[in-house]
Protein backbone atom coordinates (compact mmCIF):
# COMPACT_ATOMS: atom_id res chain seq x y z
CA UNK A 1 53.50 -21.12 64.20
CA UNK A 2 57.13 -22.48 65.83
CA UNK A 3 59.78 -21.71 63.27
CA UNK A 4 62.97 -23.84 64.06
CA UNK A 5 65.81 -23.43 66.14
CA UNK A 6 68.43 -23.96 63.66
CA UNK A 7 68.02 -23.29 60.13
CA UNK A 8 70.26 -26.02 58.24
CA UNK A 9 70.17 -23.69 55.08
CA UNK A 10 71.20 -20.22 56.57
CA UNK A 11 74.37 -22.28 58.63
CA UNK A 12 75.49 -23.83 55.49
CA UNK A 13 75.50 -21.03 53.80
CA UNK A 14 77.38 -19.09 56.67
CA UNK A 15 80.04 -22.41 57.10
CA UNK A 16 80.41 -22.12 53.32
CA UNK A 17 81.49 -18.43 53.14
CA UNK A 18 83.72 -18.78 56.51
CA UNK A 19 85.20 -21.61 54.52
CA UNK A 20 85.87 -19.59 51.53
CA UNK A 21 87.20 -16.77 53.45
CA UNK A 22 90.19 -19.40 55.42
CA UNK A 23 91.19 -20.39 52.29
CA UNK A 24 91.59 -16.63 51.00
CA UNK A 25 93.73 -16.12 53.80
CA UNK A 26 95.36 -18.93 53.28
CA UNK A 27 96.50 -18.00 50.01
CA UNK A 28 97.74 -14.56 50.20
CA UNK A 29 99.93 -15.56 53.56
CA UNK A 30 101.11 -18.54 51.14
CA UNK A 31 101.73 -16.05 48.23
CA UNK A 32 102.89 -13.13 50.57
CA UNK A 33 106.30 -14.09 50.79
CA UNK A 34 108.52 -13.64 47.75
CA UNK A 35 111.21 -15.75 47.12
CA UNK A 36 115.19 -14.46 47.80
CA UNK A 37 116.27 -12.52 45.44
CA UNK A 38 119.98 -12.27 44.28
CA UNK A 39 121.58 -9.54 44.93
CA UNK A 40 124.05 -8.21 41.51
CA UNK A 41 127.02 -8.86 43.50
CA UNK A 42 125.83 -12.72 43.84
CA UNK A 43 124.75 -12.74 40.09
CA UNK A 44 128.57 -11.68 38.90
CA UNK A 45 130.03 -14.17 41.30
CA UNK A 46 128.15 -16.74 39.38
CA UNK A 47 129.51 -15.04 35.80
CA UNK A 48 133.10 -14.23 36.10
CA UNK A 49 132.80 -14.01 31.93
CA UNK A 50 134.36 -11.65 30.47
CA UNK A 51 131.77 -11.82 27.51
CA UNK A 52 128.94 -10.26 30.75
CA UNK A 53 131.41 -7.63 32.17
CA UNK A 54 131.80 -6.09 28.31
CA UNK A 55 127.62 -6.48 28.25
CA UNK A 56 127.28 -4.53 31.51
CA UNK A 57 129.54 -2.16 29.97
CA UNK A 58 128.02 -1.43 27.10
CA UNK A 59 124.65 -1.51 29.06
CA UNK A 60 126.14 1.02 31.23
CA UNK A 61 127.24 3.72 28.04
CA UNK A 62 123.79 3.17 26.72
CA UNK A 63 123.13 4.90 23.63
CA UNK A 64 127.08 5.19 22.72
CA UNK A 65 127.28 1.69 22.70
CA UNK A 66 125.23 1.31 19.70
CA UNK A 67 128.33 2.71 17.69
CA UNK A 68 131.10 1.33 19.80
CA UNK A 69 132.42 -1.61 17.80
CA UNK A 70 133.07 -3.79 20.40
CA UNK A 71 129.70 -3.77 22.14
CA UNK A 72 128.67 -4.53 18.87
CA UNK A 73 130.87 -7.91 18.76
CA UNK A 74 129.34 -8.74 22.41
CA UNK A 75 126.19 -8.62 21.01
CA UNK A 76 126.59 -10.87 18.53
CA UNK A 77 128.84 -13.02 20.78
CA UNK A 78 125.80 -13.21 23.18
CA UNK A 79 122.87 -13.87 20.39
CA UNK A 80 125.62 -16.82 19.00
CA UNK A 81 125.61 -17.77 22.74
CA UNK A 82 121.87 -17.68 22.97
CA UNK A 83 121.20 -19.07 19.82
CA UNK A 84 123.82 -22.10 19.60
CA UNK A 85 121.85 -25.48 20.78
CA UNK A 86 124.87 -27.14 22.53
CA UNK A 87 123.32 -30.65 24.20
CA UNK A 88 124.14 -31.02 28.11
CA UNK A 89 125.78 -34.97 27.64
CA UNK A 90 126.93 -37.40 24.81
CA UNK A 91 130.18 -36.73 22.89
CA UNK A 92 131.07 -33.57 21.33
CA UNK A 93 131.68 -35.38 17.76
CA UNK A 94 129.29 -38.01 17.15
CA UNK A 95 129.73 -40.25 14.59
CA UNK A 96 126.82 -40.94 12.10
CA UNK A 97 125.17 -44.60 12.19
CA UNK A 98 125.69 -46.92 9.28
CA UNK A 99 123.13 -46.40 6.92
CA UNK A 100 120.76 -49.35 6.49
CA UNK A 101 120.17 -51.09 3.44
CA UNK A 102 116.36 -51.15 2.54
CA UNK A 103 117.23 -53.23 -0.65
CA UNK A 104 115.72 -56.66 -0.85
């Protein structure tokens, strides 16, 4: 009995996993770098508020801080900060449309 020279199955299979493998390797050189990080001296550049230097204070006196009044008014500064929607365009006062009369 002649078997064959190539067998179609068994090389499909083999292209198939060699396939798979590339694009493993393909995706943990893509994912291997990590993007720049800033360093802290480029994040306070960015921040020269006086509102983060009293937070990195009171982050740096850790449990103190929790009875150090004004840590306590940064904190609330900050959640008032966080918690404020202010929208990025239109004018700061905006006056209210005319109400429309639905009377007929």
């Amino acid at each position: 009995m002649r078997t064959r020279l190539l067998n179609l199955p068994a090389v499909g299979r083999a292209v198939g996993f060699l396939l798979v493998a590339i694009a493993i390797v393909a995706a943990a050189l893509h994912f291997h770098t990590s993007p720049p990080r800033l360093e802290p001296r480029a994040m306070e550049e960015h921040t020269p508020d006086s509102l983060a230097e009293e937070l990195k204070r009171c982050q740096l006196i850790a449990d103190q801080a929790k009875d150090d009044p004004a840590c306590e008014a940064a904190w609330a500064e900050n959640r008032r900060r966080f918690f404020t929607y202010t929208p990025a365009s239109g004018p700061k006062n905006p006056t209210p449309a005319p109400a429309k009369n639905t009377d007929r």
